[in-house]
Protein backbone atom coordinates (compact mmCIF):
# COMPACT_ATOMS: atom_id res chain seq x y z
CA UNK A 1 6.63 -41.57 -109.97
CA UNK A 2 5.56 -42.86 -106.22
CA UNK A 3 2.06 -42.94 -105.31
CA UNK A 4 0.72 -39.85 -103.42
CA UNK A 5 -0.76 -42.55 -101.00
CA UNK A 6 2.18 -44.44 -100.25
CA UNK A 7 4.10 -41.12 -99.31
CA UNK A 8 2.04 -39.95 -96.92
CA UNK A 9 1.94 -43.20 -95.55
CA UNK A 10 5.78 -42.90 -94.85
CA UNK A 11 5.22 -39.61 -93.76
CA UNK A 12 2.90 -40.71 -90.81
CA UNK A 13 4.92 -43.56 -89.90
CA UNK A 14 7.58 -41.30 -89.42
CA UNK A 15 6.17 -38.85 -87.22
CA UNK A 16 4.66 -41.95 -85.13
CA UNK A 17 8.37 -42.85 -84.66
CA UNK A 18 9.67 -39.12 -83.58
CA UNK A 19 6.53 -38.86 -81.17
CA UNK A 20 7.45 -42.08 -79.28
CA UNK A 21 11.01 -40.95 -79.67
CA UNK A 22 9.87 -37.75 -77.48
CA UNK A 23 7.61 -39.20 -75.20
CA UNK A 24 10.41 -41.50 -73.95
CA UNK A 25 12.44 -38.33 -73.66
CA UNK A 26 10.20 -36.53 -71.73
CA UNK A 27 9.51 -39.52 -69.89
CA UNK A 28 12.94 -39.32 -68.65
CA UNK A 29 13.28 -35.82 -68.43
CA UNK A 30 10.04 -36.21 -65.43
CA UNK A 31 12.51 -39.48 -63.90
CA UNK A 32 15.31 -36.81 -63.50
CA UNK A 33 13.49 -34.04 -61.89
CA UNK A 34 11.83 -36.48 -59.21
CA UNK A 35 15.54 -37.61 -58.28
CA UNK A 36 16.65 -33.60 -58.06
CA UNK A 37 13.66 -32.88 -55.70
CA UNK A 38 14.43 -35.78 -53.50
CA UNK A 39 18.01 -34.64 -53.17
CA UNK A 40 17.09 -31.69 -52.54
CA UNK A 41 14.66 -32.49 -49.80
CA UNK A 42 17.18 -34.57 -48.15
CA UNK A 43 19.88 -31.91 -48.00
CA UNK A 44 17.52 -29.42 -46.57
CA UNK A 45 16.49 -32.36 -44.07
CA UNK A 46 20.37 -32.20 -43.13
CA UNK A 47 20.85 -28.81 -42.63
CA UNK A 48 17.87 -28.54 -40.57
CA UNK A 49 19.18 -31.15 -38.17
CA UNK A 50 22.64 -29.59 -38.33
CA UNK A 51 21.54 -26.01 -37.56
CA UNK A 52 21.11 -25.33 -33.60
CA UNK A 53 17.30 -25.52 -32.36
CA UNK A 54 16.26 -22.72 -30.36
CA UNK A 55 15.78 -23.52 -26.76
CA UNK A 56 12.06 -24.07 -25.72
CA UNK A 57 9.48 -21.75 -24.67
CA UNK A 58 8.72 -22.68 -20.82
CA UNK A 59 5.55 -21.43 -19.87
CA UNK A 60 5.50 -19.73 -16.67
CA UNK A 61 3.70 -22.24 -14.31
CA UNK A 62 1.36 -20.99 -11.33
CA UNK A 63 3.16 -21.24 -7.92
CA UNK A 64 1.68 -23.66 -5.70
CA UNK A 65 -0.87 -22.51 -3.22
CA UNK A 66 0.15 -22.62 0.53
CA UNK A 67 -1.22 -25.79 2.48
CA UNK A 68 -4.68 -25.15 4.42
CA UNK A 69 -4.55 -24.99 7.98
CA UNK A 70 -7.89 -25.81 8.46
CA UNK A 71 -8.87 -21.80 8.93
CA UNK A 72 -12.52 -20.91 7.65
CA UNK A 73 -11.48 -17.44 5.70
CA UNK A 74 -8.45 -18.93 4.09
CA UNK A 75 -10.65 -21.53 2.17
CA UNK A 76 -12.37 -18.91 0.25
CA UNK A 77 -9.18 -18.50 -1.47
CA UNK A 78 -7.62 -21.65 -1.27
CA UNK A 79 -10.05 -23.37 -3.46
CA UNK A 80 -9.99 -21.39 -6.23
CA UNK A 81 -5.68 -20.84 -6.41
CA UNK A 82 -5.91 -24.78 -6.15
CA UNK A 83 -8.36 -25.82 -8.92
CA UNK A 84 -6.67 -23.09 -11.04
CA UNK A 85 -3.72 -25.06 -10.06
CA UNK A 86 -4.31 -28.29 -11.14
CA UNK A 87 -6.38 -27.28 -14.37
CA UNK A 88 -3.09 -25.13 -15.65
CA UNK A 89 -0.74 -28.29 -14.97
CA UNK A 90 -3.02 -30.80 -16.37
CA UNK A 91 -3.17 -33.02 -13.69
CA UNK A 92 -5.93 -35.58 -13.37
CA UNK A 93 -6.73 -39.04 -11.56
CA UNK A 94 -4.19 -40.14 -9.22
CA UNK A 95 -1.64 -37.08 -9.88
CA UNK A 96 -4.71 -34.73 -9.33
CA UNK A 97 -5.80 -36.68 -5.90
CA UNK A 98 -2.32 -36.79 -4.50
CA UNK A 99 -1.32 -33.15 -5.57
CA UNK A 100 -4.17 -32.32 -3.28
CA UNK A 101 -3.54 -34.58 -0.09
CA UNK A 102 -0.08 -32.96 -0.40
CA UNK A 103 -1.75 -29.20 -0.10
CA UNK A 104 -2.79 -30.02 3.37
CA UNK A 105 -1.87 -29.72 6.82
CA UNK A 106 -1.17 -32.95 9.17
CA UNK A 107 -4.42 -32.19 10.84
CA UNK A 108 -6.62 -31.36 7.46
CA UNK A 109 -5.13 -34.86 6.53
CA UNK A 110 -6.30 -36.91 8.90
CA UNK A 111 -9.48 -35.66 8.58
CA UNK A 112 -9.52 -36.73 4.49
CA UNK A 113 -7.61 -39.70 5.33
CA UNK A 114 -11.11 -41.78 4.61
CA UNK A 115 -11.17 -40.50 1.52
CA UNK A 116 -7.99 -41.54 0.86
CA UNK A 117 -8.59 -45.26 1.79
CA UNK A 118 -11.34 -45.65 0.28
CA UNK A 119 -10.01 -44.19 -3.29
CA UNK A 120 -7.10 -46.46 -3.09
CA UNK A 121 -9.30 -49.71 -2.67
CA UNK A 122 -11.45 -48.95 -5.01
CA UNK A 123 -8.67 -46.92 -7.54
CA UNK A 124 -11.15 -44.26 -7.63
CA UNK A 125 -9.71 -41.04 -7.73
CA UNK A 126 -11.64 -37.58 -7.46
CA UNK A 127 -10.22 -34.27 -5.79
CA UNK A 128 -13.15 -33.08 -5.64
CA UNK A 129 -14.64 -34.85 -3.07
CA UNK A 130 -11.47 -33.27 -0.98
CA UNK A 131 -12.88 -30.50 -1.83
CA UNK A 132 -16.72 -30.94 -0.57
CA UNK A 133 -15.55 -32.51 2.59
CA UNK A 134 -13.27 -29.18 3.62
CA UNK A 135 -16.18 -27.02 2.33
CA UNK A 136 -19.05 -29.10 4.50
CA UNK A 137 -16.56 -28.96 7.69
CA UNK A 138 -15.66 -25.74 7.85
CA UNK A 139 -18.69 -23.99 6.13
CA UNK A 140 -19.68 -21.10 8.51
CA UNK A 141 -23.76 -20.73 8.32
CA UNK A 142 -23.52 -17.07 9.40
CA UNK A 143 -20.74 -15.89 7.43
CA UNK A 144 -23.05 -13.87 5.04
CA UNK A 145 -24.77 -12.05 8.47
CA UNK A 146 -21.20 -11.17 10.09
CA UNK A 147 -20.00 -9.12 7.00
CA UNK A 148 -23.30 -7.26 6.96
CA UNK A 149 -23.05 -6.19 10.54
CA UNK A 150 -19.26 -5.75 9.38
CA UNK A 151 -20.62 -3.91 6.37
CA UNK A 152 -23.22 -1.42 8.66
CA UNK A 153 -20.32 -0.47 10.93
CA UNK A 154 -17.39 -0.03 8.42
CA UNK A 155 -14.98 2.64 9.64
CA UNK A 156 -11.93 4.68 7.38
CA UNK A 157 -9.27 4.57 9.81
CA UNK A 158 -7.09 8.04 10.01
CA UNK A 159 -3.73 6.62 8.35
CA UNK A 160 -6.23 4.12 6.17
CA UNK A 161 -5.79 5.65 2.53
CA UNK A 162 -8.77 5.18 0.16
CA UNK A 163 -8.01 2.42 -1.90
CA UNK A 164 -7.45 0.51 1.07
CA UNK A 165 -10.88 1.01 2.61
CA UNK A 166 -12.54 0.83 -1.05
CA UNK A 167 -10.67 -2.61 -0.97
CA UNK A 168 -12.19 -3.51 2.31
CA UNK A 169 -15.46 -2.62 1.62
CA UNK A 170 -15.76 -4.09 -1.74
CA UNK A 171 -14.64 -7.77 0.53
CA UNK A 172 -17.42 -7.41 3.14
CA UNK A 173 -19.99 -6.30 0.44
CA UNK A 174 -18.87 -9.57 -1.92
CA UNK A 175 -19.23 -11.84 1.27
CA UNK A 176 -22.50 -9.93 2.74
CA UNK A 177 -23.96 -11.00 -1.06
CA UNK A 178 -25.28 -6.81 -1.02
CA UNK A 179 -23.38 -6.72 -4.82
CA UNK A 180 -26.37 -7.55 -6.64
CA UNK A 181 -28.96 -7.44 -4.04
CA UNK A 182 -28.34 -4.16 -2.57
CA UNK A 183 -30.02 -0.95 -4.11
CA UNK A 184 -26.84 1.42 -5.63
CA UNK A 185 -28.36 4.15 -3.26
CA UNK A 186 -27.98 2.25 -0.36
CA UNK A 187 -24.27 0.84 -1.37
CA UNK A 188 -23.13 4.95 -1.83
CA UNK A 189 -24.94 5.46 1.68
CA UNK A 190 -23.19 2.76 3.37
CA UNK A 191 -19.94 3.70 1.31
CA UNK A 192 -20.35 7.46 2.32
CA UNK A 193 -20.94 6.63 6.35
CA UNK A 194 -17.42 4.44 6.85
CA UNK A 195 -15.45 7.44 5.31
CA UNK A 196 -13.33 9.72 7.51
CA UNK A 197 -15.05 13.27 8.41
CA UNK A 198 -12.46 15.41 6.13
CA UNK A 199 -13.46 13.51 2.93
CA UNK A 200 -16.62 13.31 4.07
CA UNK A 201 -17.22 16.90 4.55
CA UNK A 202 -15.66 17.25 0.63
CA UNK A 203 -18.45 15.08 -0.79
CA UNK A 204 -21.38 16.77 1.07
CA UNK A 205 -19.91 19.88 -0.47
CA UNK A 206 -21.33 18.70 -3.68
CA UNK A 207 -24.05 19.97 -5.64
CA UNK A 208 -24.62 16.84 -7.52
CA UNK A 209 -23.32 13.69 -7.16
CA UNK A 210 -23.58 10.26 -9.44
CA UNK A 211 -26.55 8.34 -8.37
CA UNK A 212 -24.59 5.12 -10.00
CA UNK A 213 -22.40 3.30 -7.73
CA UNK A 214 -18.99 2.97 -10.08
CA UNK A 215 -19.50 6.54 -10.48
CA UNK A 216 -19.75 7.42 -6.94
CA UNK A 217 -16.39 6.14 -6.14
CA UNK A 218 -14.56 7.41 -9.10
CA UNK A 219 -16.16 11.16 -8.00
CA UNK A 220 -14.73 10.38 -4.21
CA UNK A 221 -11.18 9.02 -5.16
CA UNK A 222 -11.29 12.44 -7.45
CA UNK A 223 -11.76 14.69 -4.16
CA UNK A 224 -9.30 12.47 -2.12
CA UNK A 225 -6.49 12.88 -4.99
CA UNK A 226 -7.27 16.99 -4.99
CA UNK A 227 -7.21 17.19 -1.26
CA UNK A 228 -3.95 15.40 -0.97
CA UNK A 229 -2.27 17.25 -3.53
CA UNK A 230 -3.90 20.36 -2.44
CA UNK A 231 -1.87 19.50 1.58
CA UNK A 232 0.44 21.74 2.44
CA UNK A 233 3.92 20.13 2.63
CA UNK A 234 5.27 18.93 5.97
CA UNK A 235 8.09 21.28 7.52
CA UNK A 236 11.05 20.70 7.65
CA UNK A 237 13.64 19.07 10.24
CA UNK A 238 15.25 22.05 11.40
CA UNK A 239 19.06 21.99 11.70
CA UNK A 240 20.42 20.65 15.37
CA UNK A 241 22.11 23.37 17.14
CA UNK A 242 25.60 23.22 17.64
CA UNK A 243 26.88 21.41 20.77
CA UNK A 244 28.71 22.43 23.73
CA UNK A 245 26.70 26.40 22.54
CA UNK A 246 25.92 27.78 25.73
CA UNK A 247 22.74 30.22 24.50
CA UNK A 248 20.44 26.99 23.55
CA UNK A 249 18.64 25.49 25.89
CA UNK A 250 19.16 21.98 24.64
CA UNK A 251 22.99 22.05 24.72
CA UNK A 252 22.54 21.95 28.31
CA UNK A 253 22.21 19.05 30.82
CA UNK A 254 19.05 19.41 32.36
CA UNK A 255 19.90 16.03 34.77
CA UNK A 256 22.90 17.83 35.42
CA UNK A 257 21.50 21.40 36.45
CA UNK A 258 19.78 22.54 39.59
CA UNK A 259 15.87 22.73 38.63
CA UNK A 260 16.22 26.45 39.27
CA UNK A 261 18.86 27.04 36.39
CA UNK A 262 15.20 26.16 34.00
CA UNK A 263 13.36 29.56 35.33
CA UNK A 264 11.83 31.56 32.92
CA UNK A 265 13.76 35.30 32.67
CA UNK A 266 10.92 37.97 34.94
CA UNK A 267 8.78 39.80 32.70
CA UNK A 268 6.53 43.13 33.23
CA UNK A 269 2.80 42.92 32.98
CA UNK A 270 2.71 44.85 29.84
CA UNK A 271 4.80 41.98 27.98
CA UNK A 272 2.21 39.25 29.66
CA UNK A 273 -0.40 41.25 28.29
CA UNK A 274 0.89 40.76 25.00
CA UNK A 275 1.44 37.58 25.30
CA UNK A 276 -2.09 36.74 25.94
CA UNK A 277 -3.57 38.73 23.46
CA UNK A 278 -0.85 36.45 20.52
CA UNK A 279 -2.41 33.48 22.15
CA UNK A 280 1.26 32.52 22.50
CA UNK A 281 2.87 31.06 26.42
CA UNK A 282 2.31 33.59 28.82
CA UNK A 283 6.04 32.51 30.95
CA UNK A 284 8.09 32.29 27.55
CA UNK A 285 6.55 33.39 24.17
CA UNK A 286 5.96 30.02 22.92
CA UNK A 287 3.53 29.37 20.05
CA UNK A 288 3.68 25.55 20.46
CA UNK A 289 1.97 25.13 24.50
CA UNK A 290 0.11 26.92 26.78
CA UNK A 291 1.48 27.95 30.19
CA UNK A 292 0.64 24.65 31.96
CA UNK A 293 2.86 23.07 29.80
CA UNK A 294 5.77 25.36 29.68
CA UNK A 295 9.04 23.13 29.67
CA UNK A 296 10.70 26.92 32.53
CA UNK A 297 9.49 27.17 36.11
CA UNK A 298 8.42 29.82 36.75
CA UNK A 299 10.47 33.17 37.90
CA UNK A 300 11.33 32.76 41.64
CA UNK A 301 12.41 35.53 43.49
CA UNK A 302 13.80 33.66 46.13
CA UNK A 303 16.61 31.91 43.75
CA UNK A 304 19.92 32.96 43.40
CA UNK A 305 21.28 35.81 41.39
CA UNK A 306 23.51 33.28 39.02
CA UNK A 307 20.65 30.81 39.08
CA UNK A 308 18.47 33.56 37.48
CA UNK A 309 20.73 34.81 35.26
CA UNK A 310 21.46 31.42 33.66
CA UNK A 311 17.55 31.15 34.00
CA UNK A 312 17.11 34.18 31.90
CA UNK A 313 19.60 33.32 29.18
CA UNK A 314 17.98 29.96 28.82
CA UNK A 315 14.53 31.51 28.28
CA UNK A 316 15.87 34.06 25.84
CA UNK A 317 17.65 31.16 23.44
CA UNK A 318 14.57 28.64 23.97
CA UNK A 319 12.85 27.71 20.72
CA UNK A 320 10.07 24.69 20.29
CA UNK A 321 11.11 23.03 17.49
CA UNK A 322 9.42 23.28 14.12
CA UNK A 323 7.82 26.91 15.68
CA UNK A 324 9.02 30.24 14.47
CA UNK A 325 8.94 33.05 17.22
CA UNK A 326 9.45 36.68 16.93
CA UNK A 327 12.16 37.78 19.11
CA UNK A 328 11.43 38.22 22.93
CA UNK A 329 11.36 41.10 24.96
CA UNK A 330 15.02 41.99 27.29
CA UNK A 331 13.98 40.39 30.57
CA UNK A 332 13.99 43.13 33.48
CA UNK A 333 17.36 43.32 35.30
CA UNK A 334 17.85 41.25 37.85
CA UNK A 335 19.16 42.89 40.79
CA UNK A 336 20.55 41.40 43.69
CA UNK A 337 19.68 41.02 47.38
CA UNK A 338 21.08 44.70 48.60
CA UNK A 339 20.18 46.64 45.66
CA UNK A 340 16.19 45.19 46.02
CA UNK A 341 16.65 46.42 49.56
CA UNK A 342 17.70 49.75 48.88
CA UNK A 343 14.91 50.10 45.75
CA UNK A 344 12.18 48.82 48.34
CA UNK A 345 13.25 51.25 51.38
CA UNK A 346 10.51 53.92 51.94
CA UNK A 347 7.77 51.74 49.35
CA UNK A 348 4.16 51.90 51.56
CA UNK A 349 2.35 48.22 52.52
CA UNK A 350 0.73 46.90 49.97
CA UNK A 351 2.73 48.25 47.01
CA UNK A 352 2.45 45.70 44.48
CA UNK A 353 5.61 45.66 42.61
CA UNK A 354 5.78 45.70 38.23
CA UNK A 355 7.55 42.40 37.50
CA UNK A 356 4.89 40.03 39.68
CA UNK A 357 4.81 36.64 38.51
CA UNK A 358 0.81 36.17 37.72
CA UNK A 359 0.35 33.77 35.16
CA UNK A 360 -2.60 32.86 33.58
């Protein structure tokens, strides 16, 4: 019978033998996976250089500022759009220098050309001291005093809407430096002085009003939109009248016509009368003038029969445009030369006949 000993000696040399046995399996086993994973990160290297790249985002670049003239007001803005500029394309040094020279006018050049030399012996290269040079030529010492004057006398013209003038006087208050420094009751004063006398009237109207200046303007642009919408529409264009129609007084030729043929029709005191008291044109009816400006002569006796009757059917059929009349009275008859004879036989001195021509 074995020893107990010399068994379990066997035993353990055994398992020694299956453990190294497994390590080298696993061993290989770890050698095979790192080959997989670099074939597999090479083929997904070459179907990410087969498949199509999509194209670029281009950022949207700032346009280049127009070159200065050498105009005061114009460098206000010109120095900012340029420094924005040149910060958003990331130019600096030489690029930065040049890009500037190139903004300005033949006559702004020469007067940097200095500059210029000196940066190029010396390969020193600052824009900025473009910049100082434009600013200490063309600085204006009483800029800040000209937009207060600007700012005291501020006017809304009649066709101006609001936002314009809000616009305008928001500029001259920036430049008169009254943003910060003014009081808000004296910015609403100012504000409230320059507007026109319709909108004015509308905020006087109110009981309260915001003492705060943002306030202020929202509360006037709120009485501007309700007046505007509260207009009432314009009329109209009325319809043109059918040429060649003999009853309307602008189918006919008045270059053509005697100045006679434009007499208003006669008309009895009692319809003048009327006329006066509807504040309407005391020779023809009209709502849109006064006598003094009445497009008819007045009636003549003394013209011809046919001359008044094409007098009288012109004043009938005349209508202003855009006005809407009531219809006229039927002129008086016209009567002719012996008939007026034979109606005035046996009438006393002095009789003042109906169908005078006194206008007011």
């Amino acid at each position: 019978m074995a020893d107990p000993q010399q068994l379990i000696l066997q035993l353990y040399q055994q398992l020694q033998t299956d453990i190294q046995q497994l390590r080298a399996e696993n061993q290989q086993i770890r050698t095979d996976n790192q080959q997989l994973h670099a074939e597999i990160t090479s083929l997904r290297t070459q179907i990410q250089s087969q498949a199509p790249q999509p194209p670029p985002i281009r950022q949207a670049a700032l346009p280049d500022p127009p070159k200065f003239d050498g105009k005061p007001y114009m460098l206000r803005t010109w120095l900012p759009a340029m420094r924005a500029k040149i910060r958003e394309d990331g130019r600096v040094g030489q690029n930065a220098f040049y890009y500037v020279w190139d903004r300005l006018e033949a006559g702004q050049q020469g007067l940097a050309l200095p500059l210029l030399d000196a940066a190029e012996a010396q390969q020193t290269w600052n824009h900025e001291g473009i910049f100082s040079l434009l600013e200490r030529v063309h600085h204006n010492p009483y800029v800040q005093q000209e937009a207060r004057d600007k700012l005291t006398h501020i006017r809304q013209g009649t066709e101006e809407g609001l936002s314009a003038y809000i616009a305008r006087f928001e500029r001259l208050l920036y430049e008169a430096g009254a943003k910060d420094s003014w009081p808000a009751d004296i910015q609403i004063s100012t504000f409230t002085n320059g507007l026109r006398s319709t909108l004015k009237a509308l905020v006087q109207q109110q009981l309260t009003v915001p003492s705060e200046y943002n306030g202020y303007i929202q509360l006037v642009q709120q009485l501007d939109s309700r007046s505007r919408s509260a207009a009432p529409p314009r009329p109209s264009q009325p319809a043109p009248a059918p040429a060649g129609d003999p009853m309307q007084l602008g189918a006919i030729q008045i270059g053509s016509l005697n100045p006679d043929c434009l007499r208003a029709a006669s008309a009895s005191p009692k319809v003048r009368q009327e006329h006066r008291e509807q504040g309407v044109c005391v020779r023809c009816g009209s709502q849109d003038h006064w006598v003094h400006r009445c497009p008819l002569l007045p009636y003549s006796r003394s013209a011809s029969p046919s001359l008044r009757s094409v007098s009288a059917s012109s004043s009938l059929s005349y209508r202003p445009p855009h006005q809407h009349h009531p219809p006229q009275p039927p002129s008086v008859p016209l009567l002719t030369r012996k008939q007026t004879a034979k109606r005035t036989n046996g009438i006393p001195d002095g009789y003042s006949p109906p169908d005078t021509e006194e206008e007011d």
